[in-house]
PDB file of N, CA and C in Angstrom:
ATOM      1  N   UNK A   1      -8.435  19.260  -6.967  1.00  0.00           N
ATOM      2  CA  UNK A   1      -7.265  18.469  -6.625  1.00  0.00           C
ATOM      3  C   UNK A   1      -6.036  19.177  -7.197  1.00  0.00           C
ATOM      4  N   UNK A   2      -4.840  19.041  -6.318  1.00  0.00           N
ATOM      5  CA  UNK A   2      -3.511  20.120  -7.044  1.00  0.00           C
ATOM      6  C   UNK A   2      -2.381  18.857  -7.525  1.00  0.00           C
ATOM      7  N   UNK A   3      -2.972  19.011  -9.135  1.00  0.00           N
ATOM      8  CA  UNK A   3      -2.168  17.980  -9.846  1.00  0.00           C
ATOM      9  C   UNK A   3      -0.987  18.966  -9.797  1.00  0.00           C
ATOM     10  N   UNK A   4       0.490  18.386  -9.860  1.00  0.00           N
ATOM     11  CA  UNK A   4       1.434  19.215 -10.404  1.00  0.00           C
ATOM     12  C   UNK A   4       2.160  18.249 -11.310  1.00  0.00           C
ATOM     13  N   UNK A   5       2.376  19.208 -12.746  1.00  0.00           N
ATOM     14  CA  UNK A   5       3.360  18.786 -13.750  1.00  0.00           C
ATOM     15  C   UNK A   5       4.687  19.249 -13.746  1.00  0.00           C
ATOM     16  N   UNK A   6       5.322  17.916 -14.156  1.00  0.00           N
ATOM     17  CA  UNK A   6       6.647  17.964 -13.827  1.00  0.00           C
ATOM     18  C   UNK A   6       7.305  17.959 -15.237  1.00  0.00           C
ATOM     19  N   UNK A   7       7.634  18.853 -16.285  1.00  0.00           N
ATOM     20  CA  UNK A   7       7.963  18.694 -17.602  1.00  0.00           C
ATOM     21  C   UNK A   7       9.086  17.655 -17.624  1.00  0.00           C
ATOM     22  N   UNK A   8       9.626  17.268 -18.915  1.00  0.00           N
ATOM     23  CA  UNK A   8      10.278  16.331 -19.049  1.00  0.00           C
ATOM     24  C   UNK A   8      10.417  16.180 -20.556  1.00  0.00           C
ATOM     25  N   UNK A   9      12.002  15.672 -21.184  1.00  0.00           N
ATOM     26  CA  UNK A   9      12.115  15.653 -22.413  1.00  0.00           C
ATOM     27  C   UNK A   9      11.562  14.279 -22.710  1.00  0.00           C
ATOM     28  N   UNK A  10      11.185  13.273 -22.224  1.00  0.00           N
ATOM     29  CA  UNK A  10      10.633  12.060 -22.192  1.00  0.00           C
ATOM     30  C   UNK A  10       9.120  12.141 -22.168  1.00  0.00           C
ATOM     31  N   UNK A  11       8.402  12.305 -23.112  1.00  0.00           N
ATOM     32  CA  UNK A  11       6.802  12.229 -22.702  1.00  0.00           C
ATOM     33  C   UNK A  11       6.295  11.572 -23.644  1.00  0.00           C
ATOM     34  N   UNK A  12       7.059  10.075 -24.043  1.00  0.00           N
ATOM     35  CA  UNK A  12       6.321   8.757 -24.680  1.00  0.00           C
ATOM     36  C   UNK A  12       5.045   8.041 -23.867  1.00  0.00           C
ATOM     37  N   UNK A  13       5.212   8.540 -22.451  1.00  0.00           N
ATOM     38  CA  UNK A  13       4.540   7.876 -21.486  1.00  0.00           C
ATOM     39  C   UNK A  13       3.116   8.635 -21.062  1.00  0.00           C
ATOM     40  N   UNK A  14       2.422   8.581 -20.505  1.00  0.00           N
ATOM     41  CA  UNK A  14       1.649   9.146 -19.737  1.00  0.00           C
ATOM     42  C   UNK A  14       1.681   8.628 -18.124  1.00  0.00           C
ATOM     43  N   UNK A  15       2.242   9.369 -17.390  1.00  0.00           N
ATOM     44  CA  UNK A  15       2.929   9.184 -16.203  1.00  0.00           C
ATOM     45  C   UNK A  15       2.514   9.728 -14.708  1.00  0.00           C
ATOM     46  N   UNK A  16       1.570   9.106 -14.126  1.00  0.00           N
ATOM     47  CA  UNK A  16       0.891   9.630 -13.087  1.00  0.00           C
ATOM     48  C   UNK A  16       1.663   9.133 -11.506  1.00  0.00           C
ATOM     49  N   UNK A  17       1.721  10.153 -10.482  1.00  0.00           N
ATOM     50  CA  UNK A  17       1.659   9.314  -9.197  1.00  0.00           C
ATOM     51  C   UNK A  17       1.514   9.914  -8.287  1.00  0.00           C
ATOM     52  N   UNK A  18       0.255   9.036  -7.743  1.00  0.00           N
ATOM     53  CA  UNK A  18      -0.009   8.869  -6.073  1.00  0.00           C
ATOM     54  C   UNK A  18       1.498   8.907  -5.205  1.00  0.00           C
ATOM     55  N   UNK A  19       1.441  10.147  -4.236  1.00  0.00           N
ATOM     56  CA  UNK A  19       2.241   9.932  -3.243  1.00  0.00           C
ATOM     57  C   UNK A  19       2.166  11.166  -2.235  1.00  0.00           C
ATOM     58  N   UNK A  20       2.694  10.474  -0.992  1.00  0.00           N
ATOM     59  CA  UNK A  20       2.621  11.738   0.424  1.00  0.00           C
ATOM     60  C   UNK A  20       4.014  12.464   0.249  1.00  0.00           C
ATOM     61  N   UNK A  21       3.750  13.484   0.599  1.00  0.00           N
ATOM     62  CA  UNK A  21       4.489  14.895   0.500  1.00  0.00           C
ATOM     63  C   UNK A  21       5.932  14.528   1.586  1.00  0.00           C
ATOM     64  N   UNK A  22       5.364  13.278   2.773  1.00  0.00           N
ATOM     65  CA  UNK A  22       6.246  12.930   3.805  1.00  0.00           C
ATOM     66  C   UNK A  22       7.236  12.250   3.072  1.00  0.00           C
ATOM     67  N   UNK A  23       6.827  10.963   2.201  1.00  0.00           N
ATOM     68  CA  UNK A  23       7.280   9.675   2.232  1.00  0.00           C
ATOM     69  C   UNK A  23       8.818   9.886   1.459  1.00  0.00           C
ATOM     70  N   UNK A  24      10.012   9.466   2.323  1.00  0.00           N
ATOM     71  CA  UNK A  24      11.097   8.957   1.236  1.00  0.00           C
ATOM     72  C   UNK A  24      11.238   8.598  -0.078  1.00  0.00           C
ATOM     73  N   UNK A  25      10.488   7.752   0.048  1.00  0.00           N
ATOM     74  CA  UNK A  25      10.351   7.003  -0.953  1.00  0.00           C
ATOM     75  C   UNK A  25       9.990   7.590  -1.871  1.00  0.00           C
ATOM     76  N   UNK A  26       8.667   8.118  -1.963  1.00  0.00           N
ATOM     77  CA  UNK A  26       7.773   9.082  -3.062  1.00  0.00           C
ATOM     78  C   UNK A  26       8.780   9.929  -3.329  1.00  0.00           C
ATOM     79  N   UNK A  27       9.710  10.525  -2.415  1.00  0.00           N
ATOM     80  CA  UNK A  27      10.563  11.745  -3.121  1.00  0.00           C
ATOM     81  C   UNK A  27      11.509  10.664  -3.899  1.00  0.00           C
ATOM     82  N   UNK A  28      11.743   9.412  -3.565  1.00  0.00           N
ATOM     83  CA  UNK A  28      13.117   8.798  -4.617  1.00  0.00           C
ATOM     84  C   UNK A  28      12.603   8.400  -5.858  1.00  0.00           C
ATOM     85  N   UNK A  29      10.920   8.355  -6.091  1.00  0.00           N
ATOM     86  CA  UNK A  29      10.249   7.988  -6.781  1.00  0.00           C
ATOM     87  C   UNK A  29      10.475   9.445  -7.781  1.00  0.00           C
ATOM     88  N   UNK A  30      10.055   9.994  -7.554  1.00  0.00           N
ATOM     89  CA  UNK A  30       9.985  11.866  -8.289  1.00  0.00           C
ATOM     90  C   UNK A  30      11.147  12.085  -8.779  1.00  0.00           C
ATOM     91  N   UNK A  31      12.566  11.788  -7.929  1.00  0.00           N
ATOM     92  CA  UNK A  31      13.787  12.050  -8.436  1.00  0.00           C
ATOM     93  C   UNK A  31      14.324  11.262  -9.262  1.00  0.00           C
ATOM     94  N   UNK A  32      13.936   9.923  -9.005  1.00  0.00           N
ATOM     95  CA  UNK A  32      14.173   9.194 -10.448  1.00  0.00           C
ATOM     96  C   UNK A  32      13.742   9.506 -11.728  1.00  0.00           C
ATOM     97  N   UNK A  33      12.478  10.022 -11.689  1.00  0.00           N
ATOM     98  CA  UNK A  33      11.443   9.860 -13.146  1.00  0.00           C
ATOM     99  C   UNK A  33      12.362  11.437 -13.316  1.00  0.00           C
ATOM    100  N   UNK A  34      12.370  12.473 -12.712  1.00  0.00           N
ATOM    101  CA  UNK A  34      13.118  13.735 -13.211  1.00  0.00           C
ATOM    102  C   UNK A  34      14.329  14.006 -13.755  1.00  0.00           C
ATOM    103  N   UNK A  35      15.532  12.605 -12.913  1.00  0.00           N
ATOM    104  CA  UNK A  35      16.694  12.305 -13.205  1.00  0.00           C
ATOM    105  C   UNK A  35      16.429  11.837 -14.667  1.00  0.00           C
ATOM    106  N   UNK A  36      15.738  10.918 -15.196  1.00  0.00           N
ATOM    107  CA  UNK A  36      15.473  10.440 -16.472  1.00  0.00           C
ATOM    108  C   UNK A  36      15.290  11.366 -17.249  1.00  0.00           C
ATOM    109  N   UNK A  37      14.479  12.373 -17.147  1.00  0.00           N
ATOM    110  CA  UNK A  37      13.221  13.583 -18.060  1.00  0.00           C
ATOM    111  C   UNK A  37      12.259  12.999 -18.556  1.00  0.00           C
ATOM    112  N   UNK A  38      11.770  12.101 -17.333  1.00  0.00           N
ATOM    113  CA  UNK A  38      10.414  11.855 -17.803  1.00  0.00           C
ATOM    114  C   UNK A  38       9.520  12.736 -17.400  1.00  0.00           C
ATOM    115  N   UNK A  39       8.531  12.845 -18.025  1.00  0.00           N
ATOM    116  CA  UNK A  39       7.383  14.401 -18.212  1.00  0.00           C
ATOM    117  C   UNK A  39       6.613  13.261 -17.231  1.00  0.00           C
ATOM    118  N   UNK A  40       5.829  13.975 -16.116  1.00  0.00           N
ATOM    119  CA  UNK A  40       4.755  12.985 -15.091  1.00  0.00           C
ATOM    120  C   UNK A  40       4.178  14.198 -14.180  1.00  0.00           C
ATOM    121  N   UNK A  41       3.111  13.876 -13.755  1.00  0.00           N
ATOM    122  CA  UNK A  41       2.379  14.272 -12.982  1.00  0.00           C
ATOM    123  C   UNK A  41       1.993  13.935 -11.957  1.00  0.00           C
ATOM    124  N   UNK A  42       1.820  14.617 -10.895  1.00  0.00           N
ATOM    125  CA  UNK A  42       1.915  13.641  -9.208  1.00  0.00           C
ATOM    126  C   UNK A  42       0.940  14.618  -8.380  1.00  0.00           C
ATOM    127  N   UNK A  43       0.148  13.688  -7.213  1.00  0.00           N
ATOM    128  CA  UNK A  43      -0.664  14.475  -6.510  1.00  0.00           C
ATOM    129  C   UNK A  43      -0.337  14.006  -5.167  1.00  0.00           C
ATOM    130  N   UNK A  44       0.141  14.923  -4.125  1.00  0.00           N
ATOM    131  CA  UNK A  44       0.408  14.261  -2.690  1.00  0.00           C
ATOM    132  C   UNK A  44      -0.699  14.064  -2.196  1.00  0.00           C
ATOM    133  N   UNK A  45      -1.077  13.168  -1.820  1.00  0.00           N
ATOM    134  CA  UNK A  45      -2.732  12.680  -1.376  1.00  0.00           C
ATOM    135  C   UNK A  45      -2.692  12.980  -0.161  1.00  0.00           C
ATOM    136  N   UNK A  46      -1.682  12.997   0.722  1.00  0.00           N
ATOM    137  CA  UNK A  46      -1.855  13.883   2.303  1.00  0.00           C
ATOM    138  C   UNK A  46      -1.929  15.574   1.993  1.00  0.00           C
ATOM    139  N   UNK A  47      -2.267  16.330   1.029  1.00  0.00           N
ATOM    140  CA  UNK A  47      -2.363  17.067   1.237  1.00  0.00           C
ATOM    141  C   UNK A  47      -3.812  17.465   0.612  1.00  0.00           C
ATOM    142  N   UNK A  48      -4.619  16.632  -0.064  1.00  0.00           N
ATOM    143  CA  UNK A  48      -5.527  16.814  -0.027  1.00  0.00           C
ATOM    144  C   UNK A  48      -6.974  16.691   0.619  1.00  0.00           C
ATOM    145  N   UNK A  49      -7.974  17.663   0.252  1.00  0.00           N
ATOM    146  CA  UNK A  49      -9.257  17.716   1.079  1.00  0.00           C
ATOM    147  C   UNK A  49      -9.483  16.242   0.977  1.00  0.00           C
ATOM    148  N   UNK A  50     -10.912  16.416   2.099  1.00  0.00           N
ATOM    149  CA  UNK A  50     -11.681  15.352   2.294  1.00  0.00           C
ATOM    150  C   UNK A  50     -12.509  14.713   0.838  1.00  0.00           C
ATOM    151  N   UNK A  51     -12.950  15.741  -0.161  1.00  0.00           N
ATOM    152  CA  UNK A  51     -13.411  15.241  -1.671  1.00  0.00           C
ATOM    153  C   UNK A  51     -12.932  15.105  -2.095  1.00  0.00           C
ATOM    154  N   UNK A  52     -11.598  15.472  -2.532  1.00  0.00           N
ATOM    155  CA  UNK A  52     -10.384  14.904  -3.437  1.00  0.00           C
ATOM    156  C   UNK A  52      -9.755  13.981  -2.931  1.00  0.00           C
ATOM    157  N   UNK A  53      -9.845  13.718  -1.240  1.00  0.00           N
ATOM    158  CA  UNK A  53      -9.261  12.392  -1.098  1.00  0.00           C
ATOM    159  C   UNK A  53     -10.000  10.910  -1.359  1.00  0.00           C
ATOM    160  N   UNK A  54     -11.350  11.255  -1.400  1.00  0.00           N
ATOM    161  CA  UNK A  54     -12.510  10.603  -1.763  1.00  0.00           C
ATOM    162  C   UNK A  54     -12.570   9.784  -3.120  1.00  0.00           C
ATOM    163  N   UNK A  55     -11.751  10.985  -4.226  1.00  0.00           N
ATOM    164  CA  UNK A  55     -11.506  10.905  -5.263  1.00  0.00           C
ATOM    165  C   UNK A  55     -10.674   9.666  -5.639  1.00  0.00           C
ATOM    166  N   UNK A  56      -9.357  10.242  -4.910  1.00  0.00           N
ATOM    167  CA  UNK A  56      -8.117   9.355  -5.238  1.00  0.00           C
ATOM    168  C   UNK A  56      -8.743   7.700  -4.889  1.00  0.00           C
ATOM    169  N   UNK A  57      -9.350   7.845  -3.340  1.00  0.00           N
ATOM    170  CA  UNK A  57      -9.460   6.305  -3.378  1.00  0.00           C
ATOM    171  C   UNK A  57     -10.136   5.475  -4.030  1.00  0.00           C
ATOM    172  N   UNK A  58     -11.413   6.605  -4.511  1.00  0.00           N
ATOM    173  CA  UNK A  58     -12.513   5.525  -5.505  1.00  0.00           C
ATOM    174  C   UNK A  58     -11.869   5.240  -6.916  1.00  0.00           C
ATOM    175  N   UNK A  59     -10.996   6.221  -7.166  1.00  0.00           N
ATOM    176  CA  UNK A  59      -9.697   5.941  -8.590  1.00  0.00           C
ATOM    177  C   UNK A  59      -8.876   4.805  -8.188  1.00  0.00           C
ATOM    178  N   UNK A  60      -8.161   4.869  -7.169  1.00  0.00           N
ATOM    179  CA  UNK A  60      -7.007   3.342  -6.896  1.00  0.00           C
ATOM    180  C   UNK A  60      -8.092   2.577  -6.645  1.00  0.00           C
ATOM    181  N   UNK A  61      -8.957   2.146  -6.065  1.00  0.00           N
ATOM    182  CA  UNK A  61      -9.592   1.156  -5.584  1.00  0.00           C
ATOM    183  C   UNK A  61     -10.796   0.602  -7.148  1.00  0.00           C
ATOM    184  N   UNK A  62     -11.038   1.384  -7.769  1.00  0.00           N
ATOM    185  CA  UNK A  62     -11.513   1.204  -9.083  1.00  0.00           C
ATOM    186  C   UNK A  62     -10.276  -0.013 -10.088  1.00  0.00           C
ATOM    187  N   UNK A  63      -9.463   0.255  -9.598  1.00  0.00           N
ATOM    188  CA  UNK A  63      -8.459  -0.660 -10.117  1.00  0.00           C
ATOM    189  C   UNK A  63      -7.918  -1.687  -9.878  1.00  0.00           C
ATOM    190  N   UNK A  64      -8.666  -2.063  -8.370  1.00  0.00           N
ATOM    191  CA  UNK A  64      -8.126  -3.218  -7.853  1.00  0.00           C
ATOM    192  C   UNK A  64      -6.617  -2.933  -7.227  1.00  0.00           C
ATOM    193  N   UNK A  65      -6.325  -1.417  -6.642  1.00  0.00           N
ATOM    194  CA  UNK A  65      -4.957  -1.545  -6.178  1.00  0.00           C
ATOM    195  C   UNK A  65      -4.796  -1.056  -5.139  1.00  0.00           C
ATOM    196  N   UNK A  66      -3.948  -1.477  -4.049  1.00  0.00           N
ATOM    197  CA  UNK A  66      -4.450  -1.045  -2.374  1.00  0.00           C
ATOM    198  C   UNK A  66      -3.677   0.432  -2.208  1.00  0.00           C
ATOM    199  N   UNK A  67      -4.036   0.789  -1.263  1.00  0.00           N
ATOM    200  CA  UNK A  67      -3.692   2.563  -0.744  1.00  0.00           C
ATOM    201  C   UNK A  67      -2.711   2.388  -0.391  1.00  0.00           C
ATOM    202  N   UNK A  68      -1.493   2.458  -1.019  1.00  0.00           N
ATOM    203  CA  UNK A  68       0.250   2.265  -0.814  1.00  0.00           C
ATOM    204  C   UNK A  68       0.695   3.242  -1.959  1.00  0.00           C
ATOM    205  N   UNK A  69       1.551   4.191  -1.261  1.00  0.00           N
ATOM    206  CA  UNK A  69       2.846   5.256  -1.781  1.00  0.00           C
ATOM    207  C   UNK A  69       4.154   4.561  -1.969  1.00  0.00           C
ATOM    208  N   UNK A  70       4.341   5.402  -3.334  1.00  0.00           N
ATOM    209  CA  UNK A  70       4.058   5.339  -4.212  1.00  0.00           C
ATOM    210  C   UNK A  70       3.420   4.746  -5.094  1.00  0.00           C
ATOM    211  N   UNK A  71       2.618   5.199  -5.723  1.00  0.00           N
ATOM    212  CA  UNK A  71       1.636   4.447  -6.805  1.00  0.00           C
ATOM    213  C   UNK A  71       1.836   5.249  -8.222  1.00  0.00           C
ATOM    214  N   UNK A  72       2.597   4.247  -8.826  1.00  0.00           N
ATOM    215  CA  UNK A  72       3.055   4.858 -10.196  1.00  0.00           C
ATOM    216  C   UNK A  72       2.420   4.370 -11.598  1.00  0.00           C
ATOM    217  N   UNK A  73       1.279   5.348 -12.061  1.00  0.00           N
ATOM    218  CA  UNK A  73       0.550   4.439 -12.936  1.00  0.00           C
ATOM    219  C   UNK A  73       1.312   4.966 -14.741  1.00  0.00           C
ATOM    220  N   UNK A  74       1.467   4.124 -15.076  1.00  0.00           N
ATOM    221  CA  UNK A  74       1.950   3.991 -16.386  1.00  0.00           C
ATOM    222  C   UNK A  74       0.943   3.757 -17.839  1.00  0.00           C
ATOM    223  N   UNK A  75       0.776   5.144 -18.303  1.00  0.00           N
ATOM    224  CA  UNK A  75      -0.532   4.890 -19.828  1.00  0.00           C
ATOM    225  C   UNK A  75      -1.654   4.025 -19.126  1.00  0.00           C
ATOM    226  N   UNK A  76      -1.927   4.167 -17.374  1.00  0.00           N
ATOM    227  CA  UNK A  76      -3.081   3.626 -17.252  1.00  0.00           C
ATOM    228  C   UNK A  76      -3.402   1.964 -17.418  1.00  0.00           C
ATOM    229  N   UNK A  77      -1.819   1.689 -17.580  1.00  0.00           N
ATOM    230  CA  UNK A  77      -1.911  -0.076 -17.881  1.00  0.00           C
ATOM    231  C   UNK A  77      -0.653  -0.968 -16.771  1.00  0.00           C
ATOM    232  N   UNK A  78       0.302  -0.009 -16.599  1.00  0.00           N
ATOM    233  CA  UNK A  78       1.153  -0.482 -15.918  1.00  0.00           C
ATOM    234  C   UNK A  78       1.258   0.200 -14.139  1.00  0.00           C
ATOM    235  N   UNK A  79       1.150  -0.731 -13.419  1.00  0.00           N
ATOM    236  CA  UNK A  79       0.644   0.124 -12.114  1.00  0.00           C
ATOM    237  C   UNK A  79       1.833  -0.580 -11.004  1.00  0.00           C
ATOM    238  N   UNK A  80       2.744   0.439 -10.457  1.00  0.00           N
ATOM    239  CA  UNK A  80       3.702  -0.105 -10.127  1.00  0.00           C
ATOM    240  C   UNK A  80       3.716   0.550  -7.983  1.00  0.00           C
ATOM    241  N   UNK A  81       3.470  -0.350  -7.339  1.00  0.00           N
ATOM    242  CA  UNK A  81       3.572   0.101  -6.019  1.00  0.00           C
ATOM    243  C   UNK A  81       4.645   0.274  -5.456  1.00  0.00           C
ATOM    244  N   UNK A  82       5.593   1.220  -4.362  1.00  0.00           N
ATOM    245  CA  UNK A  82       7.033   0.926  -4.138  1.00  0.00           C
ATOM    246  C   UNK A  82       7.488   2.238  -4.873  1.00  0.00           C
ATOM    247  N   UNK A  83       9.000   2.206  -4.359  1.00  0.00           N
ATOM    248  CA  UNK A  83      10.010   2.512  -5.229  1.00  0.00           C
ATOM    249  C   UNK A  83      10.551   1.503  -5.997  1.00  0.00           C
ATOM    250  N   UNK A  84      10.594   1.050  -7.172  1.00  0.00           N
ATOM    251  CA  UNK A  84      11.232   0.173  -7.800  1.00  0.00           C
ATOM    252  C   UNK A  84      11.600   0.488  -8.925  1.00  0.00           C
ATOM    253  N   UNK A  85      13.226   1.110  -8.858  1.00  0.00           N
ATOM    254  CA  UNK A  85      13.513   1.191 -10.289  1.00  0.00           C
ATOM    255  C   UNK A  85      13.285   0.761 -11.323  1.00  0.00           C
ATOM    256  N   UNK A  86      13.545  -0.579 -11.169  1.00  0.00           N
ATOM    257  CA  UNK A  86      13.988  -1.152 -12.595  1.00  0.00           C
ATOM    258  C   UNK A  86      12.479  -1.547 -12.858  1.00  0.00           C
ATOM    259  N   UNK A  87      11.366  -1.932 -12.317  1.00  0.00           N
ATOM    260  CA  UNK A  87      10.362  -1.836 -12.535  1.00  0.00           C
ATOM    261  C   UNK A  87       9.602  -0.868 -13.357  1.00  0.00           C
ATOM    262  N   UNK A  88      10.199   0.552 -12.760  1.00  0.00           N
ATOM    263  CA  UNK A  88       9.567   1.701 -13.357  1.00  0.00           C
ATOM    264  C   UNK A  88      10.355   1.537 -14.889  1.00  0.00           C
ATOM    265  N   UNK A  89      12.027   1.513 -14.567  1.00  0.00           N
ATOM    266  CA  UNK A  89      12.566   1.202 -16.237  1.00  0.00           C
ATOM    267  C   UNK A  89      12.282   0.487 -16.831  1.00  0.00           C
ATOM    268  N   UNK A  90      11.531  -0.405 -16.492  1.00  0.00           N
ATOM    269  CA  UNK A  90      11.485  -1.416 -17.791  1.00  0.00           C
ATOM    270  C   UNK A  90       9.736  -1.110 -18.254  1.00  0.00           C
ATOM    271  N   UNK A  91       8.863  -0.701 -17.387  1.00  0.00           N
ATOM    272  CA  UNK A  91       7.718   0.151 -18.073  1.00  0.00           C
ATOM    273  C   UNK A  91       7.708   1.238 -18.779  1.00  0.00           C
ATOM    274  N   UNK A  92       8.978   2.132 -18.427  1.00  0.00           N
ATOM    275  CA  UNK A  92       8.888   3.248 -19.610  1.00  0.00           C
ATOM    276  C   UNK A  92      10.210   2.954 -20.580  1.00  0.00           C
ATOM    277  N   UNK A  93      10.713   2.089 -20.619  1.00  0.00           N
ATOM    278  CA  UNK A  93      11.699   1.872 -21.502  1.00  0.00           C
ATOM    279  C   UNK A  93      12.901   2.713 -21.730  1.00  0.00           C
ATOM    280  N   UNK A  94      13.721   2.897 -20.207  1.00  0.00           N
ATOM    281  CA  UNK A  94      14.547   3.369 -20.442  1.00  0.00           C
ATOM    282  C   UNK A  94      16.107   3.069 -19.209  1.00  0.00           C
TER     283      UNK A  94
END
Protein backbone atom coordinates (compact mmCIF):
# COMPACT_ATOMS: atom_id res chain seq x y z
CA UNK A 1 0.00 0.00 0.00
CA UNK A 2 1.63 3.69 -0.87
CA UNK A 3 1.24 5.37 2.49
CA UNK A 4 2.58 8.94 1.97
CA UNK A 5 3.94 11.17 4.85
CA UNK A 6 3.27 14.49 5.01
CA UNK A 7 5.85 16.08 7.72
CA UNK A 8 4.57 18.63 9.94
CA UNK A 9 5.73 20.78 12.97
CA UNK A 10 2.54 19.46 14.78
CA UNK A 11 2.95 15.69 15.51
CA UNK A 12 1.00 15.55 19.03
CA UNK A 13 -1.40 13.55 16.94
CA UNK A 14 -1.21 10.46 15.08
CA UNK A 15 -3.01 11.43 11.92
CA UNK A 16 -4.24 9.11 9.24
CA UNK A 17 -6.52 9.56 6.02
CA UNK A 18 -8.51 7.65 3.75
CA UNK A 19 -9.07 9.60 0.57
CA UNK A 20 -9.42 9.57 -3.52
CA UNK A 21 -6.76 11.27 -5.40
CA UNK A 22 -10.15 12.83 -7.37
CA UNK A 23 -12.13 14.16 -4.46
CA UNK A 24 -12.23 18.08 -3.62
CA UNK A 25 -12.77 17.62 -0.68
CA UNK A 26 -9.90 15.13 0.30
CA UNK A 27 -7.59 17.78 -1.29
CA UNK A 28 -9.34 20.59 1.24
CA UNK A 29 -8.91 17.97 3.79
CA UNK A 30 -4.81 17.64 3.10
CA UNK A 31 -4.59 21.42 2.76
CA UNK A 32 -5.99 22.12 5.90
CA UNK A 33 -4.02 19.61 8.13
CA UNK A 34 -0.67 21.08 6.02
CA UNK A 35 -1.91 24.71 6.40
CA UNK A 36 -1.81 23.87 10.26
CA UNK A 37 1.70 21.61 10.22
CA UNK A 38 0.09 18.88 11.17
CA UNK A 39 2.49 15.77 10.51
CA UNK A 40 -0.33 12.96 8.84
CA UNK A 41 -0.32 10.35 6.62
CA UNK A 42 -2.81 9.60 3.77
CA UNK A 43 -3.49 6.76 1.30
CA UNK A 44 -5.65 7.51 -1.95
CA UNK A 45 -7.67 4.35 -1.94
CA UNK A 46 -8.55 4.85 -5.78
CA UNK A 47 -5.27 4.27 -6.46
CA UNK A 48 -4.83 1.25 -4.94
CA UNK A 49 -4.63 -2.60 -5.98
CA UNK A 50 -7.27 -5.00 -5.56
CA UNK A 51 -5.32 -6.38 -1.95
CA UNK A 52 -4.70 -3.20 -0.57
CA UNK A 53 -8.06 -2.15 -1.38
CA UNK A 54 -9.24 -5.24 0.43
CA UNK A 55 -7.17 -3.96 3.15
CA UNK A 56 -8.52 -0.51 3.59
CA UNK A 57 -12.09 -1.85 3.71
CA UNK A 58 -11.65 -4.67 6.23
CA UNK A 59 -9.70 -1.62 8.36
CA UNK A 60 -12.81 1.04 7.99
CA UNK A 61 -15.35 -1.54 8.25
CA UNK A 62 -13.50 -3.15 11.40
CA UNK A 63 -14.57 0.07 12.93
CA UNK A 64 -17.93 0.34 12.29
CA UNK A 65 -17.37 3.26 9.69
CA UNK A 66 -18.91 3.42 6.14
CA UNK A 67 -16.66 3.85 2.82
CA UNK A 68 -16.88 7.79 2.64
CA UNK A 69 -13.83 10.31 1.67
CA UNK A 70 -12.50 11.72 3.58
CA UNK A 71 -11.92 9.58 6.48
CA UNK A 72 -9.82 11.26 9.02
CA UNK A 73 -8.76 9.02 11.82
CA UNK A 74 -7.36 10.73 14.85
CA UNK A 75 -4.81 8.51 17.56
CA UNK A 76 -7.22 5.82 16.27
CA UNK A 77 -10.06 7.22 18.60
CA UNK A 78 -11.43 10.12 16.83
CA UNK A 79 -12.88 9.26 13.33
CA UNK A 80 -14.10 12.14 11.45
CA UNK A 81 -16.05 11.65 7.86
CA UNK A 82 -16.32 14.89 5.49
CA UNK A 83 -14.40 17.87 5.31
CA UNK A 84 -15.08 19.42 8.58
CA UNK A 85 -12.92 21.86 9.95
CA UNK A 86 -13.74 22.64 13.07
CA UNK A 87 -14.35 19.06 13.73
CA UNK A 88 -10.90 18.17 12.69
CA UNK A 89 -9.84 21.42 15.10
CA UNK A 90 -11.27 20.61 17.88
CA UNK A 91 -9.78 16.81 17.69
CA UNK A 92 -6.34 17.95 17.29
CA UNK A 93 -6.54 20.98 19.33
CA UNK A 94 -5.81 23.64 17.37
Amino acid sequence: MNIVRVNGNNNAHKVFVYALSTCAWCKKTKKFLEEKGIEYEYVDVDRCDDEDLARVRADIESKGLPMSFPLVMIDDKAFITGFHEDKISEALGV
